[in-house]
C-alpha atoms as a PDB file:
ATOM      1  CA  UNK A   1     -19.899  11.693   5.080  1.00  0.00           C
ATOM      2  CA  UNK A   2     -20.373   7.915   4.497  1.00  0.00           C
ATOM      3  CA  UNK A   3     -19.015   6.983   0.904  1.00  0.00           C
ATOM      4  CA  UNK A   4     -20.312   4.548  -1.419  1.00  0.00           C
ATOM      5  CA  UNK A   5     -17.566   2.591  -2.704  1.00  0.00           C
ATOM      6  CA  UNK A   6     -20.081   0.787  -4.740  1.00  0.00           C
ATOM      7  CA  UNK A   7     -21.015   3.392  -6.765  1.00  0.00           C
ATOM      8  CA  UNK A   8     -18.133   5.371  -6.784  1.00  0.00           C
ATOM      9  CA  UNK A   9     -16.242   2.831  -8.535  1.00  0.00           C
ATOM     10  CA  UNK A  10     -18.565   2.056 -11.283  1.00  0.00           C
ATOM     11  CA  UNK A  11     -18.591   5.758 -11.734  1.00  0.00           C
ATOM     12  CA  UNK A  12     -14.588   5.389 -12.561  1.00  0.00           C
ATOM     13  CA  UNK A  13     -14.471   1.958 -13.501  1.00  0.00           C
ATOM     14  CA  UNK A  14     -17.815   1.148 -15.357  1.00  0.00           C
ATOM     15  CA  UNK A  15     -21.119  -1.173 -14.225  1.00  0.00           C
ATOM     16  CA  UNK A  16     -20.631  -4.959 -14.558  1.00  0.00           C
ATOM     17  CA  UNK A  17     -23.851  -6.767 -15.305  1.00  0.00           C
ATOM     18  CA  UNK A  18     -24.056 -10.451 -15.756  1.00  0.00           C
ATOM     19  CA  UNK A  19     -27.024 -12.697 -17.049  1.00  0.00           C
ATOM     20  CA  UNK A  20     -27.767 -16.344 -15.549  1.00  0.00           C
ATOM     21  CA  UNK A  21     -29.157 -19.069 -17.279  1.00  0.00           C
ATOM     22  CA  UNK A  22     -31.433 -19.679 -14.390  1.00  0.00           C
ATOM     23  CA  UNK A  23     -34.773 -18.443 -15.214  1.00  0.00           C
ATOM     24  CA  UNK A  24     -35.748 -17.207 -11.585  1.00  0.00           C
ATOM     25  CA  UNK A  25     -32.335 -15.312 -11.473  1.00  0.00           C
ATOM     26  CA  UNK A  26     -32.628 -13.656 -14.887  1.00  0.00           C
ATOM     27  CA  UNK A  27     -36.132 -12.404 -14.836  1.00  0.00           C
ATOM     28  CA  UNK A  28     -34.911 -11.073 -11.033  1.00  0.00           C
ATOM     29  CA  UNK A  29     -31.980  -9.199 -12.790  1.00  0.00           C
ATOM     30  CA  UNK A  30     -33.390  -7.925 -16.344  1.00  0.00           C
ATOM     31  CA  UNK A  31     -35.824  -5.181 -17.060  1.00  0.00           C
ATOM     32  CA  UNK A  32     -37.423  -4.243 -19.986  1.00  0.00           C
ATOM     33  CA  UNK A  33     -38.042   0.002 -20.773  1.00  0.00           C
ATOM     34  CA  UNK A  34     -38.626   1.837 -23.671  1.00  0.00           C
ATOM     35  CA  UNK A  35     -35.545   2.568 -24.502  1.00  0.00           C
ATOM     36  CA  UNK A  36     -34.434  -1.191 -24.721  1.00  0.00           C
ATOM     37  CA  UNK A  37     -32.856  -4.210 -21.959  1.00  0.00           C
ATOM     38  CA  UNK A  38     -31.488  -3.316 -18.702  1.00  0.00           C
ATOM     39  CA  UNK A  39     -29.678  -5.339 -16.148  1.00  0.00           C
ATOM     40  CA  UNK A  40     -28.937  -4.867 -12.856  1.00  0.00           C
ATOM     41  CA  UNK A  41     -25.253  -4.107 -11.859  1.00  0.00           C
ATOM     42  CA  UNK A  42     -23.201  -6.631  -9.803  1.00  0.00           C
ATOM     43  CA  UNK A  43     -21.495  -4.244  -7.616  1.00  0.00           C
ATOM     44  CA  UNK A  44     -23.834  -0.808  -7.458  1.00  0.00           C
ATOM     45  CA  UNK A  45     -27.687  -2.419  -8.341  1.00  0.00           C
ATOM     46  CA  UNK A  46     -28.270   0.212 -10.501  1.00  0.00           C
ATOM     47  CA  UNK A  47     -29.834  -1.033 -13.860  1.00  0.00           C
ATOM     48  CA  UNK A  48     -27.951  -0.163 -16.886  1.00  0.00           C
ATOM     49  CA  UNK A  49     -29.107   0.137 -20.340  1.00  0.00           C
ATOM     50  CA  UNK A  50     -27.243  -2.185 -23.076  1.00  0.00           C
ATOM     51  CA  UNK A  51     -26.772  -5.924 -23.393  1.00  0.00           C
ATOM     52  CA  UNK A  52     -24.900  -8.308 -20.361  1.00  0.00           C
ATOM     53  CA  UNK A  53     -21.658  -7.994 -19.651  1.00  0.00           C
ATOM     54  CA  UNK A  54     -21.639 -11.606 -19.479  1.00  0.00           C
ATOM     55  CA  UNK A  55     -24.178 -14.802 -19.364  1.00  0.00           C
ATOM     56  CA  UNK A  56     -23.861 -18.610 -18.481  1.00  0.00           C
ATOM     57  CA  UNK A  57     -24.435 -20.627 -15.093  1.00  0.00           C
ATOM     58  CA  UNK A  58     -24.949 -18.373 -11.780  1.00  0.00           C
ATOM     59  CA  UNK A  59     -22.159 -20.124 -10.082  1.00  0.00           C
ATOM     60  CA  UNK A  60     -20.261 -18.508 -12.702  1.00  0.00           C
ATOM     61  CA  UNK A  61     -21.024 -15.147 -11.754  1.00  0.00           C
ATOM     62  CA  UNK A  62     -18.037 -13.015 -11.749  1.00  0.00           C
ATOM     63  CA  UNK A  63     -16.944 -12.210  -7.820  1.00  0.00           C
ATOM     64  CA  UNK A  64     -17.052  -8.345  -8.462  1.00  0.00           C
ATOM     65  CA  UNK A  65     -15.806  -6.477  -5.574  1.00  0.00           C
ATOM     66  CA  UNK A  66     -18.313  -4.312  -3.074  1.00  0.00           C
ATOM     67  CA  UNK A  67     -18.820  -1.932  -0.546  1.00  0.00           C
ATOM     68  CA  UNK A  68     -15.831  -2.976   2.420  1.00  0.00           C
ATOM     69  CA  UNK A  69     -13.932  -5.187   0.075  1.00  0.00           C
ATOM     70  CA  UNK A  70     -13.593  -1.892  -2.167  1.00  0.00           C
ATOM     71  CA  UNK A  71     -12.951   0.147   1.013  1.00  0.00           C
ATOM     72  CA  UNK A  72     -10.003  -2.260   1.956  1.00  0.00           C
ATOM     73  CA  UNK A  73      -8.775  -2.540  -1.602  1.00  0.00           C
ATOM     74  CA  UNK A  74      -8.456   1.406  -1.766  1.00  0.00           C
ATOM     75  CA  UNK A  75      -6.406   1.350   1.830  1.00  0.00           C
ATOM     76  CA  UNK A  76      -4.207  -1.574   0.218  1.00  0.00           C
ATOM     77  CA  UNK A  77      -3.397   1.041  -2.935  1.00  0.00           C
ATOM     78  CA  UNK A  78      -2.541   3.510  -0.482  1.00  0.00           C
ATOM     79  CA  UNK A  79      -0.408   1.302   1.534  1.00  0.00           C
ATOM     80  CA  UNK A  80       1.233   0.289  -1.772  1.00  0.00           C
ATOM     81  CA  UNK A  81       2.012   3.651  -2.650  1.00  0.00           C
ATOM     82  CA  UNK A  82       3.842   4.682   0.372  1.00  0.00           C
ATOM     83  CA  UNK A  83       5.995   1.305   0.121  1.00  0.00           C
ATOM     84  CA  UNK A  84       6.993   2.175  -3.422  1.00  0.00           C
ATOM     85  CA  UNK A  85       8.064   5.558  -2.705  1.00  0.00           C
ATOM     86  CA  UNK A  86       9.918   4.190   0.591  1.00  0.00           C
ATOM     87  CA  UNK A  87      11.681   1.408  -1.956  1.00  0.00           C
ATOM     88  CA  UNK A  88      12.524   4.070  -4.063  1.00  0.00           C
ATOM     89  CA  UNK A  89      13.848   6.696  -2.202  1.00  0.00           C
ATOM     90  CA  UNK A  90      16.150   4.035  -0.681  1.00  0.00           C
ATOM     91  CA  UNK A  91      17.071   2.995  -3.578  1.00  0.00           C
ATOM     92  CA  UNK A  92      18.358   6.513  -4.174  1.00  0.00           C
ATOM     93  CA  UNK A  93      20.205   6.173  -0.766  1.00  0.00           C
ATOM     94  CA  UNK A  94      21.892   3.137  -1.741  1.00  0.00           C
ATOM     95  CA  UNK A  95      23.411   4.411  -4.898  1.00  0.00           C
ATOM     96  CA  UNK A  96      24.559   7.443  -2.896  1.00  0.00           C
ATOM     97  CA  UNK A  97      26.375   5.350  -0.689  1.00  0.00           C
ATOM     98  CA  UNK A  98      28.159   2.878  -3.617  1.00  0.00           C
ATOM     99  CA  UNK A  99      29.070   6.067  -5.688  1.00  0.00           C
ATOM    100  CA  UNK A 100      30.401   7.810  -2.036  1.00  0.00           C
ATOM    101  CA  UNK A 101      32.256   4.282  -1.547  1.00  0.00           C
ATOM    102  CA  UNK A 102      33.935   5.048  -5.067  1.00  0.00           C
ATOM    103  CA  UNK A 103      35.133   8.146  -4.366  1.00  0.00           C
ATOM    104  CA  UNK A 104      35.364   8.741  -0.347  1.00  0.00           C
ATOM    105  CA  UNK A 105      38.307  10.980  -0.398  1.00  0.00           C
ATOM    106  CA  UNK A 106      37.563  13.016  -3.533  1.00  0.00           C
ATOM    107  CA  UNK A 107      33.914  14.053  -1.142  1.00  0.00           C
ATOM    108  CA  UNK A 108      35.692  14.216   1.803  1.00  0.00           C
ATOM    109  CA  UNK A 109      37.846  17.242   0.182  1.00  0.00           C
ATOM    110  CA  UNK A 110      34.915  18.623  -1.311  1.00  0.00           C
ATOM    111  CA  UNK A 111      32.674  18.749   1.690  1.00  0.00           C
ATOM    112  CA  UNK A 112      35.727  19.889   3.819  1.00  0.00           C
ATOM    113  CA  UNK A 113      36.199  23.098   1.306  1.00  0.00           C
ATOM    114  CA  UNK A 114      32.261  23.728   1.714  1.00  0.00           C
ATOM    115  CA  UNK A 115      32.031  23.806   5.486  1.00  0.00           C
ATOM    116  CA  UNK A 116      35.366  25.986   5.297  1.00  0.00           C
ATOM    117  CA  UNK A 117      33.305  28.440   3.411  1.00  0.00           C
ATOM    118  CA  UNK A 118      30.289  28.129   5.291  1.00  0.00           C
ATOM    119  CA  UNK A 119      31.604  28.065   8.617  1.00  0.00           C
ATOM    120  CA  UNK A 120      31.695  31.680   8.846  1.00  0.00           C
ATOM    121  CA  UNK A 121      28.203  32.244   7.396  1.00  0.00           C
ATOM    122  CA  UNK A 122      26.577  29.873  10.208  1.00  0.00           C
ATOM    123  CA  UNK A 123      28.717  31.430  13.064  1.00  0.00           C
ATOM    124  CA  UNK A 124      27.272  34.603  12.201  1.00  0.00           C
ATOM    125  CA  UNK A 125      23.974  33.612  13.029  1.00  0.00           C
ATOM    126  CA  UNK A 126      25.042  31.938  16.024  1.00  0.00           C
ATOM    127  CA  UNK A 127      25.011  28.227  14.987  1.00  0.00           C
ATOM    128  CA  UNK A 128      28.466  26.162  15.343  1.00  0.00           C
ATOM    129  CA  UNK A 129      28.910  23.669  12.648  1.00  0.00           C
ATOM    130  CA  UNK A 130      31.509  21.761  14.512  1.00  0.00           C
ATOM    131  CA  UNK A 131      29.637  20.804  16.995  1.00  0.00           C
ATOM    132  CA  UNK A 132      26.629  20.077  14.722  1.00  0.00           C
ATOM    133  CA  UNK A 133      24.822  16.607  15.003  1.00  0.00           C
ATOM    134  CA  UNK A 134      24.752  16.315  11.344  1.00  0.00           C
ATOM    135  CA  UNK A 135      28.127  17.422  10.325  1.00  0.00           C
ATOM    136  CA  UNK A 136      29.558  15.101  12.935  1.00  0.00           C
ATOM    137  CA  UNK A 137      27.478  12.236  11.365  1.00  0.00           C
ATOM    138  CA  UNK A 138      28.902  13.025   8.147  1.00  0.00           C
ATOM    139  CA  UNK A 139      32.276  13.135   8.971  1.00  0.00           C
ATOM    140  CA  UNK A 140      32.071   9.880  11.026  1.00  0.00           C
ATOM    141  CA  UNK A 141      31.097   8.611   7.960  1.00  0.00           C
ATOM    142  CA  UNK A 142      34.484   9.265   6.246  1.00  0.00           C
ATOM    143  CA  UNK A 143      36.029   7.417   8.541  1.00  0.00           C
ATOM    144  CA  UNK A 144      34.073   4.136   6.968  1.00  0.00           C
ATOM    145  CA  UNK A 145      35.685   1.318   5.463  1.00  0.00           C
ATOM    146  CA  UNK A 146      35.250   0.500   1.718  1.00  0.00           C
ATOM    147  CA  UNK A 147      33.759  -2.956   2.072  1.00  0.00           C
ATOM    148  CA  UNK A 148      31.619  -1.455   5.080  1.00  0.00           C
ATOM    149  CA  UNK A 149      29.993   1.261   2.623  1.00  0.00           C
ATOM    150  CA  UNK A 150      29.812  -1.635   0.003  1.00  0.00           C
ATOM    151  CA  UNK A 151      27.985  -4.006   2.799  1.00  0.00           C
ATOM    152  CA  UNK A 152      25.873  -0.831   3.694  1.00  0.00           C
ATOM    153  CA  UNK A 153      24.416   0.012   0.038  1.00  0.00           C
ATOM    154  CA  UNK A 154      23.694  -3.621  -0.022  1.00  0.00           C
ATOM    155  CA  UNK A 155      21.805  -4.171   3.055  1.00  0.00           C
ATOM    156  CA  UNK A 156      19.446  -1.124   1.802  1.00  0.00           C
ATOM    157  CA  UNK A 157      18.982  -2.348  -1.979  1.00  0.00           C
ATOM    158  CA  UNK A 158      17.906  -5.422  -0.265  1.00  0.00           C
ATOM    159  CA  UNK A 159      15.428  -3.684   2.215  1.00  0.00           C
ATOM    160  CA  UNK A 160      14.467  -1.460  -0.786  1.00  0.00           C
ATOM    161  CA  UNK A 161      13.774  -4.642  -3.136  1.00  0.00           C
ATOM    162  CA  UNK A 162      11.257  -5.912   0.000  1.00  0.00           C
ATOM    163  CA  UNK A 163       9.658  -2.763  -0.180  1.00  0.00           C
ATOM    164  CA  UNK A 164       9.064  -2.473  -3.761  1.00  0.00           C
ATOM    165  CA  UNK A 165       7.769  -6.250  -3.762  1.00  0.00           C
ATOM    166  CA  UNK A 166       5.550  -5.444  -0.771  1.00  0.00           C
ATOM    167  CA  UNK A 167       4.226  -2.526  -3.204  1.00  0.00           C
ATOM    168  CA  UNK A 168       3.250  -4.580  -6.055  1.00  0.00           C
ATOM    169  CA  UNK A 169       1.574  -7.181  -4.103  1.00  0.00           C
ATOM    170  CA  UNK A 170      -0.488  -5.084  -2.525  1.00  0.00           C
ATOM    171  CA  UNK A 171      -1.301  -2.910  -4.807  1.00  0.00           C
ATOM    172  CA  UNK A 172      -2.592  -6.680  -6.590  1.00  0.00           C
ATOM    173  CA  UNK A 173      -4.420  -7.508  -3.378  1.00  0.00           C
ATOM    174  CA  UNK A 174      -2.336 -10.712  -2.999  1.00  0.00           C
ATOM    175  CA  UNK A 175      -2.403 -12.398   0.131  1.00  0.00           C
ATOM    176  CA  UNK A 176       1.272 -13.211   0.506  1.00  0.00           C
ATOM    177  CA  UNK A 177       2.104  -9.699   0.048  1.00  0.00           C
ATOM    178  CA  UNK A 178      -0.376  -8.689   3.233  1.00  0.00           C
ATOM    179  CA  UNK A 179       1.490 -11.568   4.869  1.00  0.00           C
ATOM    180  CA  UNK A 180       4.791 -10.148   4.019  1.00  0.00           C
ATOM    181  CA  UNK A 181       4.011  -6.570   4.967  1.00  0.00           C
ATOM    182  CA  UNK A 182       2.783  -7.755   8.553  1.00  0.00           C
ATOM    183  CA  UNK A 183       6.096  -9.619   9.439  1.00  0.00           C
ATOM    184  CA  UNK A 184       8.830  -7.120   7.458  1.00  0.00           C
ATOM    185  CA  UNK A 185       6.985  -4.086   8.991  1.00  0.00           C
ATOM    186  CA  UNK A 186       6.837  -5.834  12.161  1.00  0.00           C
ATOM    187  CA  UNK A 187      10.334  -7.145  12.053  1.00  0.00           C
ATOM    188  CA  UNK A 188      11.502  -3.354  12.032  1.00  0.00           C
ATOM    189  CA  UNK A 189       9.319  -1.725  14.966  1.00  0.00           C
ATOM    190  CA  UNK A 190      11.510  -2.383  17.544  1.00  0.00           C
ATOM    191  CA  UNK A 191      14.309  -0.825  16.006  1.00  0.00           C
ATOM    192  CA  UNK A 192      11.935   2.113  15.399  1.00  0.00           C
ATOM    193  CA  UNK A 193      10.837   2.166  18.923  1.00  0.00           C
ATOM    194  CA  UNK A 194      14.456   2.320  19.356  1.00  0.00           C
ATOM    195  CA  UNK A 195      15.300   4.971  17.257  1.00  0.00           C
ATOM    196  CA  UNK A 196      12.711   7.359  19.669  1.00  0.00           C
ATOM    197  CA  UNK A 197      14.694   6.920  22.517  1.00  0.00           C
ATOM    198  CA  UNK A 198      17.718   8.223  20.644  1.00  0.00           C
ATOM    199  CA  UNK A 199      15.683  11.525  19.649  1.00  0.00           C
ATOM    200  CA  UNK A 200      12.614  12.520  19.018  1.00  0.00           C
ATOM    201  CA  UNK A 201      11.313  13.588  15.958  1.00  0.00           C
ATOM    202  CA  UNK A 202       7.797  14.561  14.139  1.00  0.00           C
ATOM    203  CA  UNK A 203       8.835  12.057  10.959  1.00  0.00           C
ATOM    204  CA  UNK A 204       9.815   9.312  13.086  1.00  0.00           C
ATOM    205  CA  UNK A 205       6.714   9.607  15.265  1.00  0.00           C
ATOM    206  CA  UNK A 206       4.229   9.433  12.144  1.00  0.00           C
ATOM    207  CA  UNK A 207       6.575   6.578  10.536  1.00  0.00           C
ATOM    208  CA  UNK A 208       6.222   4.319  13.499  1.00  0.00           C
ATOM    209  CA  UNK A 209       2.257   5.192  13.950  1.00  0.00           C
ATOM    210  CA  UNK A 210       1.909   4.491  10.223  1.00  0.00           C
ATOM    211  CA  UNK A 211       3.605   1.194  10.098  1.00  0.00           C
ATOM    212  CA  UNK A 212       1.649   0.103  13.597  1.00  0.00           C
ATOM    213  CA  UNK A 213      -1.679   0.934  12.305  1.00  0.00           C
ATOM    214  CA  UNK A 214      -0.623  -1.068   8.932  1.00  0.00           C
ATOM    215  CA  UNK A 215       0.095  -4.025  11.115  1.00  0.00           C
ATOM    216  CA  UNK A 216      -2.822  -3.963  13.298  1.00  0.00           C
ATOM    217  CA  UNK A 217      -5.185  -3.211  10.135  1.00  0.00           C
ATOM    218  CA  UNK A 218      -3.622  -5.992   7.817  1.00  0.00           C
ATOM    219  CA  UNK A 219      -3.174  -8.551  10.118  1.00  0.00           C
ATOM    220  CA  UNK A 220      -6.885  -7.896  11.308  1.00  0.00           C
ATOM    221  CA  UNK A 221      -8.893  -6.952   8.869  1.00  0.00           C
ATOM    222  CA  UNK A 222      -7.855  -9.491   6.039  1.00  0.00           C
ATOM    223  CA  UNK A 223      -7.906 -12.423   9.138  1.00  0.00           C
ATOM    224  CA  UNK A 224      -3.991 -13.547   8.743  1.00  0.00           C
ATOM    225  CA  UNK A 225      -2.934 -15.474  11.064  1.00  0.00           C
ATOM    226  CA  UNK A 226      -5.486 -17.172  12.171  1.00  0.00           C
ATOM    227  CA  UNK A 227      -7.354 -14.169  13.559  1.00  0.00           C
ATOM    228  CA  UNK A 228     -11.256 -13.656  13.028  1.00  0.00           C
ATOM    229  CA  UNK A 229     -11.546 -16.601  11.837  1.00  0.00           C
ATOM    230  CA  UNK A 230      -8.797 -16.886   9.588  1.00  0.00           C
ATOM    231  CA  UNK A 231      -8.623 -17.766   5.924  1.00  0.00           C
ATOM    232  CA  UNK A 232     -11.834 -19.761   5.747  1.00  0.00           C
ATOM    233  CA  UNK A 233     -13.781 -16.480   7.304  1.00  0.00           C
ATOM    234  CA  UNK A 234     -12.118 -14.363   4.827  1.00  0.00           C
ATOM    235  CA  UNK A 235     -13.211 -16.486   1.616  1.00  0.00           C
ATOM    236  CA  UNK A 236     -16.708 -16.456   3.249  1.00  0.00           C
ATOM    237  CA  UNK A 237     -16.298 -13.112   3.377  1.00  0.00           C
ATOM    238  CA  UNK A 238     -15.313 -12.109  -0.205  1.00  0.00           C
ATOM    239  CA  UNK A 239     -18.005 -14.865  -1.426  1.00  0.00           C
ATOM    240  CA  UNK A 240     -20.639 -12.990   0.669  1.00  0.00           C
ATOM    241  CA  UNK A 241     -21.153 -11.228  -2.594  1.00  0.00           C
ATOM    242  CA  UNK A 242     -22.416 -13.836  -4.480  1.00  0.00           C
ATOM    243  CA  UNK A 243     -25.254 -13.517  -7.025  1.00  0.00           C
ATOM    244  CA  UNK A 244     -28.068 -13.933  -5.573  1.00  0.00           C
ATOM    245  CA  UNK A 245     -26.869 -11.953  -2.610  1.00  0.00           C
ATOM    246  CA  UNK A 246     -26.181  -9.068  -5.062  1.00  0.00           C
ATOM    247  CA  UNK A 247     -29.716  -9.284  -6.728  1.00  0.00           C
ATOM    248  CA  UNK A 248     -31.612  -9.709  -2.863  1.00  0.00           C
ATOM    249  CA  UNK A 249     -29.869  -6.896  -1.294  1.00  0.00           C
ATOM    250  CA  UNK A 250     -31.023  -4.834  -4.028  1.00  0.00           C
ATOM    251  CA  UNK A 251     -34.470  -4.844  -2.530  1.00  0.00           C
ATOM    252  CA  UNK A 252     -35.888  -7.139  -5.528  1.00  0.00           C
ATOM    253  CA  UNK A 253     -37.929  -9.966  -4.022  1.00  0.00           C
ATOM    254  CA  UNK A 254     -40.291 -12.593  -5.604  1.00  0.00           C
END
């Protein structure tokens, strides 16, 4: 089912109707009814009751985002939201790690007395936890210098800290933030890619899919780098929703 991002915004956000001082624009863009004024919507074309949003020169329209601007806008969000709950959560890891630094041998005790315990319990359903991939992981981890744990929790605040940047620029539709998404996301496939060879796994596989489809879709659809056009195709692009074009594709013709 096709959506209209047109209308389904106003529906959530509210119409936005505008009136130009330019006499062949205006008369194009108000109605009169019984029931008072009505002026055609920037984004949907619907007419809605009520006085102008706003009024002055056409060139002063406001550029009201429609139909695949809207579209991209919504992907943007989505992309935003899955880069401020990646920021977050490795935030999370990062303080793990410093407090774990603190107090390596106090957890190292801790965790020893709780795979004493459970040792049993796994064996009896056949699974040995000394040759486990994760316990081994964990206790390799002991074995970690101080300053190397500190170095660790440092490299991820700073990954974290792209991510959550990445989130609010793109949640703001900025164009450095698409920029920055393409190259850090980029910048971290390979080791991804990587990663795969090492072992396969269903979150790692949707991960790197995700994060290749983000590239390809950034990078193409908003024209960085030069592609499609580039930037001077892209402000075409958004402008394509000028006025006039608004009030023609609305099917109203002198």
């Amino acid at each position: 089912m096709k959506i209209d991002w047109d209308r389904r915004t106003c529906a959530r956000k509210g119409h936005v109707t505008y009136a130009p001082d330019d006499p062949r624009l205006r008369v194009r863009l108000h109605a009169q009814t019984a029931l008072g004024d009505v002026w055609r919507c920037l984004r949907c074309g619907d007419f809605v009751l009520g006085e102008p949003h706003g009024s002055g020169p056409a060139e002063d329209a406001p550029l009201v985002p429609r139909g695949k601007v809207l579209r991209d806008l919504f992907i943007l969000r989505f992309l935003a939201i899955e880069r401020a709950v990646r920021g977050v959560f490795i935030v999370l890891v990062a303080v793990a790690v410093w407090k774990f630094s603190n107090s390596q041998d106090a957890v190292r005790r801790l965790f020893n007395e709780y795979l004493t315990v459970l040792r049993p319990v796994f064996r009896h359903f056949h699974y040995d936890l000394d040759h486990s991939p994760v316990i081994g992981s964990i206790q390799k981890a002991f074995g970690y210098k101080h300053s190397t744990l500190l170095l660790v929790a440092g490299v991820l605040l700073a990954y974290a800290l792209v991510e959550l940047v990445e989130a609010v620029g793109l949640w703001r539709a900025k164009r450095w933030a698409e920029y920055l998404t393409v190259v850090a996301t980029a910048a971290f496939l390979p080791l991804e890619i990587y990663e795969l060879t090492e072992k396969i796994s269903y979150v790692k596989i949707a991960t790197l899919t995700l994060n290749i489809l983000a590239v390809l879709y950034i990078a193409l659809a908003k024209r960085l780098f030069g592609l499609r056009g580039g930037r001077r195709r892209f402000d075409e692009e958004r402008h394509s929703a000028s006025l006039l074009e608004v009030e023609e594709s609305a099917g109203v013709l002198v």
